[in-house]
PDB file of N, CA and C in Angstrom:
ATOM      1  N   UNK A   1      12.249  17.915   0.697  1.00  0.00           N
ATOM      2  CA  UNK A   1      11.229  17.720  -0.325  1.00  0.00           C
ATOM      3  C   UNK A   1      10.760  16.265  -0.266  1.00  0.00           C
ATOM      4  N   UNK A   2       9.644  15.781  -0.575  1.00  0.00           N
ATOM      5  CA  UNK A   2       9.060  14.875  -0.528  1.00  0.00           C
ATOM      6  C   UNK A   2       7.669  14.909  -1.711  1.00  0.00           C
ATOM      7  N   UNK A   3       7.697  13.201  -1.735  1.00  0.00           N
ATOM      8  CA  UNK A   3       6.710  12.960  -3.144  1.00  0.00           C
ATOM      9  C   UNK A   3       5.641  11.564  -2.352  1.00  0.00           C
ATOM     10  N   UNK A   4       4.260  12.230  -2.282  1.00  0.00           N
ATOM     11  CA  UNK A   4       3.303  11.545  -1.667  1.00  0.00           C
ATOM     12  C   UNK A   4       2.503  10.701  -3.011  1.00  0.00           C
ATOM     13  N   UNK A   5       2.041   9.231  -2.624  1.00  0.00           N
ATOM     14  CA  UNK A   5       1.174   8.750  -3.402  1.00  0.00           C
ATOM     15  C   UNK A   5       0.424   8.279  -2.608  1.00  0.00           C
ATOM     16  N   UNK A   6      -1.391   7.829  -3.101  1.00  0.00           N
ATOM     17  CA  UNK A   6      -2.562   7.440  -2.350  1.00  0.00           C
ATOM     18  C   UNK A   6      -2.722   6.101  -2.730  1.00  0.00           C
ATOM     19  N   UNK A   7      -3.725   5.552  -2.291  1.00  0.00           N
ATOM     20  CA  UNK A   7      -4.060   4.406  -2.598  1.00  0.00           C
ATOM     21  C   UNK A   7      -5.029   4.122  -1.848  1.00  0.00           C
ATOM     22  N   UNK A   8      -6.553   4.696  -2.366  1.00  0.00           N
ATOM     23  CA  UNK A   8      -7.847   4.567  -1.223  1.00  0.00           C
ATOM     24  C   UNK A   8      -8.975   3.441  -2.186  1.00  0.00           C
ATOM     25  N   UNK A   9      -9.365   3.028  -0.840  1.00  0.00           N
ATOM     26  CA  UNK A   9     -10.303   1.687  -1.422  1.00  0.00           C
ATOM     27  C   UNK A   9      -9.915   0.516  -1.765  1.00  0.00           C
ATOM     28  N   UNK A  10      -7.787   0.355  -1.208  1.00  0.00           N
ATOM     29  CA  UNK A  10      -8.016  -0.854  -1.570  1.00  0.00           C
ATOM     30  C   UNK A  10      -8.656  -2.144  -1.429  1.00  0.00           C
ATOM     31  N   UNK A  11      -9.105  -2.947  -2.430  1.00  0.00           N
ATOM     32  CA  UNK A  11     -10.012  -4.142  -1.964  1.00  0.00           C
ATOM     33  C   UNK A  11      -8.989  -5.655  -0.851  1.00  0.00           C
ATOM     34  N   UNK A  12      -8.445  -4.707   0.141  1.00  0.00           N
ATOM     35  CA  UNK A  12      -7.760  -5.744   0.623  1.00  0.00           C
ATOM     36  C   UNK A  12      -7.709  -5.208   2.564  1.00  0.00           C
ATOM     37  N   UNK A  13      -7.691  -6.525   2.955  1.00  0.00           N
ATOM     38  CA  UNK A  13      -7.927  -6.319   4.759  1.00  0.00           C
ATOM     39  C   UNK A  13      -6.343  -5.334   5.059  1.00  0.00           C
ATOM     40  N   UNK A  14      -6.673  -3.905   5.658  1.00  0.00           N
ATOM     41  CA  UNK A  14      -5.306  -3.835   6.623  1.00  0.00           C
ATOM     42  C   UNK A  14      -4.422  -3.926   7.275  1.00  0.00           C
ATOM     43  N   UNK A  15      -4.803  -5.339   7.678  1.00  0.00           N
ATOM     44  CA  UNK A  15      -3.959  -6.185   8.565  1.00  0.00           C
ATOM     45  C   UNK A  15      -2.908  -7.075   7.873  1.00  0.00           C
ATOM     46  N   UNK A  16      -3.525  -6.944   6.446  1.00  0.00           N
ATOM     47  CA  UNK A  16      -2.570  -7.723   5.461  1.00  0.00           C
ATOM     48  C   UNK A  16      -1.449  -7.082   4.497  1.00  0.00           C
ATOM     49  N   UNK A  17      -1.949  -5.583   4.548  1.00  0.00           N
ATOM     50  CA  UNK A  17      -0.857  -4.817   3.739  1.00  0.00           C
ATOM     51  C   UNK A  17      -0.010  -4.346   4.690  1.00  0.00           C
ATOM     52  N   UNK A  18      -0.333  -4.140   5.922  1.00  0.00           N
ATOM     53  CA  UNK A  18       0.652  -3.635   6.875  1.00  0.00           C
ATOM     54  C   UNK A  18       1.861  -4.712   7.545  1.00  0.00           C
ATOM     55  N   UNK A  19       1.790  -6.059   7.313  1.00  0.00           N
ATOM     56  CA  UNK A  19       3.050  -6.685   6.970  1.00  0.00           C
ATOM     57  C   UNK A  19       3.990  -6.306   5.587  1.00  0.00           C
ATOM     58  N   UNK A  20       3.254  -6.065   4.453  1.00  0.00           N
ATOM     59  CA  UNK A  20       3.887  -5.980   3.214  1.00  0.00           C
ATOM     60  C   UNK A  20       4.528  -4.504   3.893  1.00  0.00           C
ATOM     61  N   UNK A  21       3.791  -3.585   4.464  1.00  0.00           N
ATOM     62  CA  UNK A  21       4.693  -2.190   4.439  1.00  0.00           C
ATOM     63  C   UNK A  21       5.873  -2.281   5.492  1.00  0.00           C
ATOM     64  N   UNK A  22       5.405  -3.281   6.204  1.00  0.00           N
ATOM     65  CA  UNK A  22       6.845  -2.915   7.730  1.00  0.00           C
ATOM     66  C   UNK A  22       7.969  -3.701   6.826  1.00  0.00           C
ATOM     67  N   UNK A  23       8.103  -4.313   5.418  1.00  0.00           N
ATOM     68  CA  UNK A  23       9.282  -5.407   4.958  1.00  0.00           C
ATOM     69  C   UNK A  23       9.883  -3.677   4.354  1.00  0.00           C
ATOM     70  N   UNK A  24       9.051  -2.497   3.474  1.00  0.00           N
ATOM     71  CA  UNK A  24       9.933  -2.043   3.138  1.00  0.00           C
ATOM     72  C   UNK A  24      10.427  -0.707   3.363  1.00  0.00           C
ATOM     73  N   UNK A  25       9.768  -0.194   4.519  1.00  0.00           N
ATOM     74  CA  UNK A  25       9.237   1.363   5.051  1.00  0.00           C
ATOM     75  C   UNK A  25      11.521   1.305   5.420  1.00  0.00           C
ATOM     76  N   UNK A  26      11.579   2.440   5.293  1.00  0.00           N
ATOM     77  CA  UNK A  26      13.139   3.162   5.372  1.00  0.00           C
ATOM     78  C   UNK A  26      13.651   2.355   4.291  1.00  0.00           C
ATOM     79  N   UNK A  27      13.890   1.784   3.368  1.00  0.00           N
ATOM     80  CA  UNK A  27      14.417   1.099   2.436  1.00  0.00           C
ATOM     81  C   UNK A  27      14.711   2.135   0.774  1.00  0.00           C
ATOM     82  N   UNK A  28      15.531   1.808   0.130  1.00  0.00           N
ATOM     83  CA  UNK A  28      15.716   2.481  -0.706  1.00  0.00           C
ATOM     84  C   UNK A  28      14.713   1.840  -2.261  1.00  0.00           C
ATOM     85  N   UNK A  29      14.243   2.840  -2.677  1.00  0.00           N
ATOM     86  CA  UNK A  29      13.097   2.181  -3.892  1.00  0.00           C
ATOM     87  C   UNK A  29      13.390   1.130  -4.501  1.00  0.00           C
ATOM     88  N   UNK A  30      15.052   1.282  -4.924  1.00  0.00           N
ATOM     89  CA  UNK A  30      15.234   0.424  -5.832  1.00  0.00           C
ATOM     90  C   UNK A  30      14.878  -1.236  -4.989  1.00  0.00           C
ATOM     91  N   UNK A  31      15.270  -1.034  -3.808  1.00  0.00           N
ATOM     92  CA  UNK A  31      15.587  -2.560  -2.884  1.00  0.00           C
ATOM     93  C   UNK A  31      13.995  -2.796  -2.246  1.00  0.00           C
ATOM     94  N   UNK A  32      12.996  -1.536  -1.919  1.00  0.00           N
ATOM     95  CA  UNK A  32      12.070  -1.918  -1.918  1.00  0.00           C
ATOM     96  C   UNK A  32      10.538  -2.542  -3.252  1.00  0.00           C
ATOM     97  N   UNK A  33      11.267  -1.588  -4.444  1.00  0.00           N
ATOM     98  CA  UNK A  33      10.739  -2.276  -5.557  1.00  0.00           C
ATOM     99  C   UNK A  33      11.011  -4.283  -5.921  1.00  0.00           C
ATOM    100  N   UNK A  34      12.136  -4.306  -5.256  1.00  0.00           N
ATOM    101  CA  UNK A  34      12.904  -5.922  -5.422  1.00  0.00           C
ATOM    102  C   UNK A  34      11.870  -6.742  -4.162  1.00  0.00           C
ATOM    103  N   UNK A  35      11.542  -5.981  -3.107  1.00  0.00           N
ATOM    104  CA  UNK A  35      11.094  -7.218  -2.464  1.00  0.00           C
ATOM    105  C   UNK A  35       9.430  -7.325  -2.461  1.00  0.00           C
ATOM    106  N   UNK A  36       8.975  -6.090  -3.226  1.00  0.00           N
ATOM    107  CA  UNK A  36       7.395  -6.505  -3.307  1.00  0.00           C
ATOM    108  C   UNK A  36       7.402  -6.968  -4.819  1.00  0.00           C
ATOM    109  N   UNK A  37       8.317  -7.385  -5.814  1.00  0.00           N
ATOM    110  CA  UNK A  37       8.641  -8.268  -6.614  1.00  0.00           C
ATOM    111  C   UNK A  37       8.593  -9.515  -5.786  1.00  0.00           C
ATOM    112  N   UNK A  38       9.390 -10.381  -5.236  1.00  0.00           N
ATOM    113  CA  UNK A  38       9.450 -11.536  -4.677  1.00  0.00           C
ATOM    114  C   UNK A  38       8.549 -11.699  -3.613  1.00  0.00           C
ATOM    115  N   UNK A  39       7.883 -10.914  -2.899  1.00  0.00           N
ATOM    116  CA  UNK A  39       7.464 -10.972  -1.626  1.00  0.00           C
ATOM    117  C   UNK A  39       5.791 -12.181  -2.081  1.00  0.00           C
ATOM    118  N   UNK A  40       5.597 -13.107  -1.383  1.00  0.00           N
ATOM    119  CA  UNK A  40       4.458 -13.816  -2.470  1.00  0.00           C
ATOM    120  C   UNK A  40       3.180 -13.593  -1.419  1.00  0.00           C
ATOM    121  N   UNK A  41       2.669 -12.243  -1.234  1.00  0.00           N
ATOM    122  CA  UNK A  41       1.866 -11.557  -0.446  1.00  0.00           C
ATOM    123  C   UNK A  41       0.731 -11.038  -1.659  1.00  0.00           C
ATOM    124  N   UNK A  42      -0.494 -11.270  -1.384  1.00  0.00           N
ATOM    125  CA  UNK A  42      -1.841 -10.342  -2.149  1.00  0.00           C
ATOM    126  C   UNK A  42      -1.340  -8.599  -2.303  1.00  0.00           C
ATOM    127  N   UNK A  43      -1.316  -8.250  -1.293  1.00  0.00           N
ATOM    128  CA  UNK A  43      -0.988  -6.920  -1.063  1.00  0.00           C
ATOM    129  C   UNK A  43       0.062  -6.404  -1.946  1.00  0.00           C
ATOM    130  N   UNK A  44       1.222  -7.262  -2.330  1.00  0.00           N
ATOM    131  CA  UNK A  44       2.346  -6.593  -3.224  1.00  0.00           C
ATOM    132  C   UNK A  44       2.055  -6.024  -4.130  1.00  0.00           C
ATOM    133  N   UNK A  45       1.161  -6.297  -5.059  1.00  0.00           N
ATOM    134  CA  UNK A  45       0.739  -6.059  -6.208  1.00  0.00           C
ATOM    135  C   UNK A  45       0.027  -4.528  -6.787  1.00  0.00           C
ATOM    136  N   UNK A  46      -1.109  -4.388  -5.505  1.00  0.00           N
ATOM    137  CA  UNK A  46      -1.549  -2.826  -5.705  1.00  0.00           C
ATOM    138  C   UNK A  46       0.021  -2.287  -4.951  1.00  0.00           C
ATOM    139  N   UNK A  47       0.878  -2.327  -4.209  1.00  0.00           N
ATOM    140  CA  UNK A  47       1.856  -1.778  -3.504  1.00  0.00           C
ATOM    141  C   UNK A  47       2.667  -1.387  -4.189  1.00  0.00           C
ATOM    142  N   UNK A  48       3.163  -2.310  -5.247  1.00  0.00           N
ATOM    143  CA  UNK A  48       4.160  -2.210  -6.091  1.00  0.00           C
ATOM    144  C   UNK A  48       3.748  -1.050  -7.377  1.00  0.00           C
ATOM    145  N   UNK A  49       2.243  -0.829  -7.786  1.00  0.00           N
ATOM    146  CA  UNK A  49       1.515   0.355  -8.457  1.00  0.00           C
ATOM    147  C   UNK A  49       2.031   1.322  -7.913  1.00  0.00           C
ATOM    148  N   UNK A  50       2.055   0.895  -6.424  1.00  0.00           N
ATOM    149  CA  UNK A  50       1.667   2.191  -5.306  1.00  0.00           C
ATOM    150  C   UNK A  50       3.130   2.966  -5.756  1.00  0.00           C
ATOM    151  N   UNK A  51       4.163   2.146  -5.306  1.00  0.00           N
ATOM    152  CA  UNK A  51       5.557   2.683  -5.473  1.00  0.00           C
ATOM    153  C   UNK A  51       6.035   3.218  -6.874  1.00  0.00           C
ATOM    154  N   UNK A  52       5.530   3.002  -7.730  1.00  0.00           N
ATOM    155  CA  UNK A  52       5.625   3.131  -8.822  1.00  0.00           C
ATOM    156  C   UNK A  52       5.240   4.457  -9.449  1.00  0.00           C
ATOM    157  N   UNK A  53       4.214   4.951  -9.089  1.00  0.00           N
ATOM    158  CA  UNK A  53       3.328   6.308  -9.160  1.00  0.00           C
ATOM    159  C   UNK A  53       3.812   7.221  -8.283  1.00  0.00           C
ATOM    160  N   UNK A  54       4.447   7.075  -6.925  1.00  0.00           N
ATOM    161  CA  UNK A  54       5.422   7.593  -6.245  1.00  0.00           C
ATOM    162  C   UNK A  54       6.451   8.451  -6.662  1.00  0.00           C
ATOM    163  N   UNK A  55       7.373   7.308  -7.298  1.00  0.00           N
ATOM    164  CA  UNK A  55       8.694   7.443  -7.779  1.00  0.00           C
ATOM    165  C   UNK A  55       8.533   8.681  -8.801  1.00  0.00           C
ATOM    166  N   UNK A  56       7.277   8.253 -10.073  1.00  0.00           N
ATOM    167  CA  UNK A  56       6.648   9.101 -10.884  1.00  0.00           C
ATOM    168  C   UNK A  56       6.373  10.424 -10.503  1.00  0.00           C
ATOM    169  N   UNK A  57       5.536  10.822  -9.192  1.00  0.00           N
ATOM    170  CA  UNK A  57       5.395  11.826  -9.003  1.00  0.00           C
ATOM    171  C   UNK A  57       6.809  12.291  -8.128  1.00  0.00           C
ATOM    172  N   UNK A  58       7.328  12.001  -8.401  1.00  0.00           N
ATOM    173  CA  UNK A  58       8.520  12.545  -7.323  1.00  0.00           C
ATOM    174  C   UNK A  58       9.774  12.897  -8.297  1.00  0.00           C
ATOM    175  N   UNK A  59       9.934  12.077  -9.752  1.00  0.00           N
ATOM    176  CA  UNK A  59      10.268  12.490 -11.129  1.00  0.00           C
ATOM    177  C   UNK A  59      10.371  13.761 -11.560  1.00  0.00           C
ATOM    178  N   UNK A  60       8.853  13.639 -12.022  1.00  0.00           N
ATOM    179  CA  UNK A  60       8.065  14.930 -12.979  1.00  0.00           C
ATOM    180  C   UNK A  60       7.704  15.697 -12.071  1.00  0.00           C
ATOM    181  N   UNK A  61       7.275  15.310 -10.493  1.00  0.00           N
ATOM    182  CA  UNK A  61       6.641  16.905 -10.252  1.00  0.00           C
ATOM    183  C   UNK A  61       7.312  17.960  -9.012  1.00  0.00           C
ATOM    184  N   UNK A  62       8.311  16.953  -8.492  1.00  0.00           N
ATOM    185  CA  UNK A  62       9.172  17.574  -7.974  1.00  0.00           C
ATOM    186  C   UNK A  62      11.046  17.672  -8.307  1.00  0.00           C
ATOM    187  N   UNK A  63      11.352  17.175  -9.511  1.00  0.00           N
ATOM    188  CA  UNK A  63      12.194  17.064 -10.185  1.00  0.00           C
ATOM    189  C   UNK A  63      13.788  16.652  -9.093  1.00  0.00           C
ATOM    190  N   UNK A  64      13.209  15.163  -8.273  1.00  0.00           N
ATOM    191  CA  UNK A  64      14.016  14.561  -7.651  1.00  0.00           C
ATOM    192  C   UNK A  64      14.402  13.547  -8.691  1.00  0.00           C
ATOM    193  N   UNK A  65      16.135  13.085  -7.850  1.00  0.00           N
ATOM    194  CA  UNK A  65      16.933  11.819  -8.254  1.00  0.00           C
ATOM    195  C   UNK A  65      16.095  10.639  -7.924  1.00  0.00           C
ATOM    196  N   UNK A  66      15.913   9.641  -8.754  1.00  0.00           N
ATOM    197  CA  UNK A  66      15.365   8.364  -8.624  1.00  0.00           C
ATOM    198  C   UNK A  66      16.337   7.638  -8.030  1.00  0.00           C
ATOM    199  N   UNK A  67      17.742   7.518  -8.318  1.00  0.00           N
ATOM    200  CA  UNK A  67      18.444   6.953  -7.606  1.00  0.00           C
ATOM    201  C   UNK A  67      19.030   7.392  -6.065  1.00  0.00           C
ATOM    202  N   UNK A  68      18.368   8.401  -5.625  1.00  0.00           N
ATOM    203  CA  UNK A  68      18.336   8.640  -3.904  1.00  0.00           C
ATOM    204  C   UNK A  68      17.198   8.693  -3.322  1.00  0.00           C
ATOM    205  N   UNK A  69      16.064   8.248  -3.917  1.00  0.00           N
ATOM    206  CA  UNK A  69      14.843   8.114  -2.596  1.00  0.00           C
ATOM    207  C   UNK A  69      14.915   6.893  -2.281  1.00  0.00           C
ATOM    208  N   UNK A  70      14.203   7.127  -0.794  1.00  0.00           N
ATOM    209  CA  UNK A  70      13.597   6.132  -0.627  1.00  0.00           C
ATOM    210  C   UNK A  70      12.419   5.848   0.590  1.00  0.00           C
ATOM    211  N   UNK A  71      12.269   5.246   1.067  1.00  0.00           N
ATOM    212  CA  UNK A  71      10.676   4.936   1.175  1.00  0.00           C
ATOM    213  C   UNK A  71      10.344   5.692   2.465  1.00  0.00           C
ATOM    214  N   UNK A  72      10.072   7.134   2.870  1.00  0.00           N
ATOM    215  CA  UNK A  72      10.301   7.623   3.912  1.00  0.00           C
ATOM    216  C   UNK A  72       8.942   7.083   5.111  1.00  0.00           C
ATOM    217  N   UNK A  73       8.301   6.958   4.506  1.00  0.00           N
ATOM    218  CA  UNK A  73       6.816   6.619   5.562  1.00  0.00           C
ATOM    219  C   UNK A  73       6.048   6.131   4.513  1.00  0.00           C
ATOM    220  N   UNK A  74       5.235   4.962   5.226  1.00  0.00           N
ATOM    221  CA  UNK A  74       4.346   3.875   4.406  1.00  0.00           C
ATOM    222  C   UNK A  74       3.398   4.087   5.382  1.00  0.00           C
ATOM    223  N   UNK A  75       2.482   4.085   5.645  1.00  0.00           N
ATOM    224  CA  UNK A  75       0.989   3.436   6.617  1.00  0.00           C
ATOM    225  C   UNK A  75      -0.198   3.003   5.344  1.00  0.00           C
ATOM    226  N   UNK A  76      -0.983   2.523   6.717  1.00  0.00           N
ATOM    227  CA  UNK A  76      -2.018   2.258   5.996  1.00  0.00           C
ATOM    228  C   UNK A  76      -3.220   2.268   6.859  1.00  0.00           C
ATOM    229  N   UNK A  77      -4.347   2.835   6.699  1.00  0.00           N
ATOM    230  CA  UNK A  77      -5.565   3.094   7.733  1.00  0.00           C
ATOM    231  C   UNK A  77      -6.597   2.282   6.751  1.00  0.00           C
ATOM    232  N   UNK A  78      -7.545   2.193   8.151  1.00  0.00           N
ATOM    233  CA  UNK A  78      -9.139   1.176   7.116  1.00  0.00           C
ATOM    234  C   UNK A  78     -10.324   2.393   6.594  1.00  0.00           C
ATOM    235  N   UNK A  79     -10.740   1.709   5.423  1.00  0.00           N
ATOM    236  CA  UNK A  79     -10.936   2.333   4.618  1.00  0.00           C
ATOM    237  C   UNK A  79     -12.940   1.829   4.986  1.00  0.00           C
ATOM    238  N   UNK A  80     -13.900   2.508   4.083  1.00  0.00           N
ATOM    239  CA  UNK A  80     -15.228   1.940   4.614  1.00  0.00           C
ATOM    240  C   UNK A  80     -15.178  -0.081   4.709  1.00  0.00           C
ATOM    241  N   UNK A  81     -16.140  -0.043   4.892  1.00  0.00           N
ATOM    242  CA  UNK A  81     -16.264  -1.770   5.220  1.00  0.00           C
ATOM    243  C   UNK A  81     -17.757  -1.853   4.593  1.00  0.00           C
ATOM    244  N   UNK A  82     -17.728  -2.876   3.247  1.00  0.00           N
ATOM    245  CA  UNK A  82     -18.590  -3.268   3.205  1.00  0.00           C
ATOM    246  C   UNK A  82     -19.444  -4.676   3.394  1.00  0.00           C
ATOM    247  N   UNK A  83     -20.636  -4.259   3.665  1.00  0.00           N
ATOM    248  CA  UNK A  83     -20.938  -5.168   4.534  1.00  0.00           C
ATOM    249  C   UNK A  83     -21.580  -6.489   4.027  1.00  0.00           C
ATOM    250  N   UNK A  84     -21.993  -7.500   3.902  1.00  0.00           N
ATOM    251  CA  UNK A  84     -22.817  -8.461   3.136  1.00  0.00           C
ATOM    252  C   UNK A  84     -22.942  -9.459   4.233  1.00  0.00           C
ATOM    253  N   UNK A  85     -24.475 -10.146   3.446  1.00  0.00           N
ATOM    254  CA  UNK A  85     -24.883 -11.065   4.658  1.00  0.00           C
ATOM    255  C   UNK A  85     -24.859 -12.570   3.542  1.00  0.00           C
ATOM    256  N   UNK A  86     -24.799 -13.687   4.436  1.00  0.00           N
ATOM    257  CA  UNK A  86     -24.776 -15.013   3.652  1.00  0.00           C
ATOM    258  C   UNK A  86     -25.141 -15.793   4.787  1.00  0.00           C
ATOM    259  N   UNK A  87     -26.272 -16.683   3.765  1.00  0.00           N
ATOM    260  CA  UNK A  87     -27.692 -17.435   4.367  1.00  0.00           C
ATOM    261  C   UNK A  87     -26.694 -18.896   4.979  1.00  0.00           C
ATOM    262  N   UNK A  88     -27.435 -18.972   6.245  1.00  0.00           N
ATOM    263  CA  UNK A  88     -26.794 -19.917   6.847  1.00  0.00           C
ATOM    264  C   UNK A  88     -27.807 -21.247   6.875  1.00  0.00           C
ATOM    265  N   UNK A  89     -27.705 -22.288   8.043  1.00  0.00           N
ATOM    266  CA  UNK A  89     -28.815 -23.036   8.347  1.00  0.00           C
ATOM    267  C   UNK A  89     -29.634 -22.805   9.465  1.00  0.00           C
ATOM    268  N   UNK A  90     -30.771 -22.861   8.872  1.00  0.00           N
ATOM    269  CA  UNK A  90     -32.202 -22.851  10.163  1.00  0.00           C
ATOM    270  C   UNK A  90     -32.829 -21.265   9.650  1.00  0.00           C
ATOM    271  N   UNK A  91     -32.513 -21.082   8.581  1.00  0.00           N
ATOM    272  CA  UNK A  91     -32.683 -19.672   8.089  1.00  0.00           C
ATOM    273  C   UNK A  91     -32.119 -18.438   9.103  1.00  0.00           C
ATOM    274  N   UNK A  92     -30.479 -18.415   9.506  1.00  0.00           N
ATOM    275  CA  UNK A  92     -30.201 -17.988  10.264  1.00  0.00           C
ATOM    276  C   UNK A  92     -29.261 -17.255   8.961  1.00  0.00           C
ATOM    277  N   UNK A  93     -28.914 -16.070   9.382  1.00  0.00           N
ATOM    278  CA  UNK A  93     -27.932 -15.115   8.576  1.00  0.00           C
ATOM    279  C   UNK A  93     -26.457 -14.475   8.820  1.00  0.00           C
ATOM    280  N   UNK A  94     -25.352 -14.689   8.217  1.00  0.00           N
ATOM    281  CA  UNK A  94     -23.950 -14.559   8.868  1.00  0.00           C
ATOM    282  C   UNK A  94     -23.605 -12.993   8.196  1.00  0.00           C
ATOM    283  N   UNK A  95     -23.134 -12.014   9.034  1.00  0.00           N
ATOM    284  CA  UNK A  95     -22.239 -11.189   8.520  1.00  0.00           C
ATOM    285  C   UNK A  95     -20.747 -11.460   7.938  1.00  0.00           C
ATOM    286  N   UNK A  96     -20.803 -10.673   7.034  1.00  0.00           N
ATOM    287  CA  UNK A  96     -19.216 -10.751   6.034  1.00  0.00           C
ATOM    288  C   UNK A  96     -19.082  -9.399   6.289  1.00  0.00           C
ATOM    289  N   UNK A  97     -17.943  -9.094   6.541  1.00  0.00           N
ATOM    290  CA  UNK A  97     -17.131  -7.692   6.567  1.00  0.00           C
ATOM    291  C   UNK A  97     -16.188  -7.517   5.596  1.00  0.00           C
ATOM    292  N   UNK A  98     -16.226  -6.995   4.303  1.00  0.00           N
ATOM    293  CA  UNK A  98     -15.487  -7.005   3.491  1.00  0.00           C
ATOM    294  C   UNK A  98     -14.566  -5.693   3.346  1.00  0.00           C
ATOM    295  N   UNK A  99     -13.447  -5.767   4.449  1.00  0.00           N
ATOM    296  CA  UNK A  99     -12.634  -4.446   4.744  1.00  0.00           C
ATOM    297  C   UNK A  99     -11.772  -3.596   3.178  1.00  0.00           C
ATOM    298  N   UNK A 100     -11.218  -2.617   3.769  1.00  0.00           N
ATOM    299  CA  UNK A 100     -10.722  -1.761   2.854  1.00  0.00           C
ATOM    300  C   UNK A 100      -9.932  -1.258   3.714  1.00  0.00           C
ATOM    301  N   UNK A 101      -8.512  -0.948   2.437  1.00  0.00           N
ATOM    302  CA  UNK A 101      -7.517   0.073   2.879  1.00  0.00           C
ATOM    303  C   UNK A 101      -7.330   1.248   2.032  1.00  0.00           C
ATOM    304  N   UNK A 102      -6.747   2.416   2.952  1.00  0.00           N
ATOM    305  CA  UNK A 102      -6.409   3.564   2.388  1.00  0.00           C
ATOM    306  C   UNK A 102      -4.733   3.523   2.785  1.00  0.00           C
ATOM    307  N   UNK A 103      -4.052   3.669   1.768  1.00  0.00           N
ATOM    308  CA  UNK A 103      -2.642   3.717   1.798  1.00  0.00           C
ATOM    309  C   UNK A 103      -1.869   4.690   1.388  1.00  0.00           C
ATOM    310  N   UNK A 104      -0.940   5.075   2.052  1.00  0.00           N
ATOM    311  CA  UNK A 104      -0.237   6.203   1.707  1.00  0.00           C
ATOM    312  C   UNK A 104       1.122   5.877   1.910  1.00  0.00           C
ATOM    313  N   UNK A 105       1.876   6.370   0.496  1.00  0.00           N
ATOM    314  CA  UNK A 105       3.413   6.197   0.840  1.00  0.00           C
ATOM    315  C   UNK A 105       3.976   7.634   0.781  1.00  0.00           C
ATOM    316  N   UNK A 106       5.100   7.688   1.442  1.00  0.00           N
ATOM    317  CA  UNK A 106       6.095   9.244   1.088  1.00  0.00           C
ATOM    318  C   UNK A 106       7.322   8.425   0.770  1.00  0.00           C
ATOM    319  N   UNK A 107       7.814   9.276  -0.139  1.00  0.00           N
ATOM    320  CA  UNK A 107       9.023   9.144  -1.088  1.00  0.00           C
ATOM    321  C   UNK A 107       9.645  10.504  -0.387  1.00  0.00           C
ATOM    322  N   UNK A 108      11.745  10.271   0.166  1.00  0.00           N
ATOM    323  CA  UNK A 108      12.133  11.520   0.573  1.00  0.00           C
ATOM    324  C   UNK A 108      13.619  10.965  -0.402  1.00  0.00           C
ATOM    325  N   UNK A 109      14.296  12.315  -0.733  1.00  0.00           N
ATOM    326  CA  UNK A 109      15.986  12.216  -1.180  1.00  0.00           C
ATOM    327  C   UNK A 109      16.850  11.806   0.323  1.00  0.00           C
ATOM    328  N   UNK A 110      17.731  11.031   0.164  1.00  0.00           N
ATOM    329  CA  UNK A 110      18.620  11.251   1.132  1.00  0.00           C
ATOM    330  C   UNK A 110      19.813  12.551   0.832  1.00  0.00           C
ATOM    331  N   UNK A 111      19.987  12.778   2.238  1.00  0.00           N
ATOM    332  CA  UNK A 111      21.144  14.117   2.206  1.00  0.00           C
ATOM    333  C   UNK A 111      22.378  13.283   1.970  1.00  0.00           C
TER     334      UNK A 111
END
């Protein structure tokens, strides 16, 4: 059994939450809840929601132990990119790529 949570559109580059996920992917909630507490990363913050709503759905809707999951698979894929332009000199124009992630965690019991 397993308990999936989403996390689409976050306003943050992929390249930056996917360090925060390799610190806690196979880790047990409780020890991965502790290090996106301390971890002093942008990304912790929606992550730590992330795990949180997890645990929740893995509670109430599959009526697992909180004290035996833990973090069975984390990824994270890019999400749309939006785009914006900002005026340079000589009336020349710069692209901004303002990326997005879609994140997904699984929550499993250990045997």
């Amino acid at each position: 059994m397993e308990a999936r949570a989403y996390l689409r559109h976050a306003r943050i580059a992929p390249r930056k939450v996917q360090i925060v996920l390799d610190l806690i992917r196979n880790k047990p909630v409780d020890t991965a809840m502790a290090i996106l507490k301390h971890t002093p990363k942008a990304a912790c913050e929606p992550l730590e929601k992330l795990l949180k709503s997890a645990i929740a759905n893995a509670e109430n809707n599959h009526n697992m132990d909180k004290n035996s999951l833990f973090v069975a698979e984390c990824f994270v894929c890019p999400g749309p990119i939006m785009k914006r332009i900002r005026p340079r000199a000589q009336g020349r124009a710069f692209h901004i790529l303002k990326r997005t992630s879609h994140v997904t965690m699984v929550l499993r019991e250990k045997e």
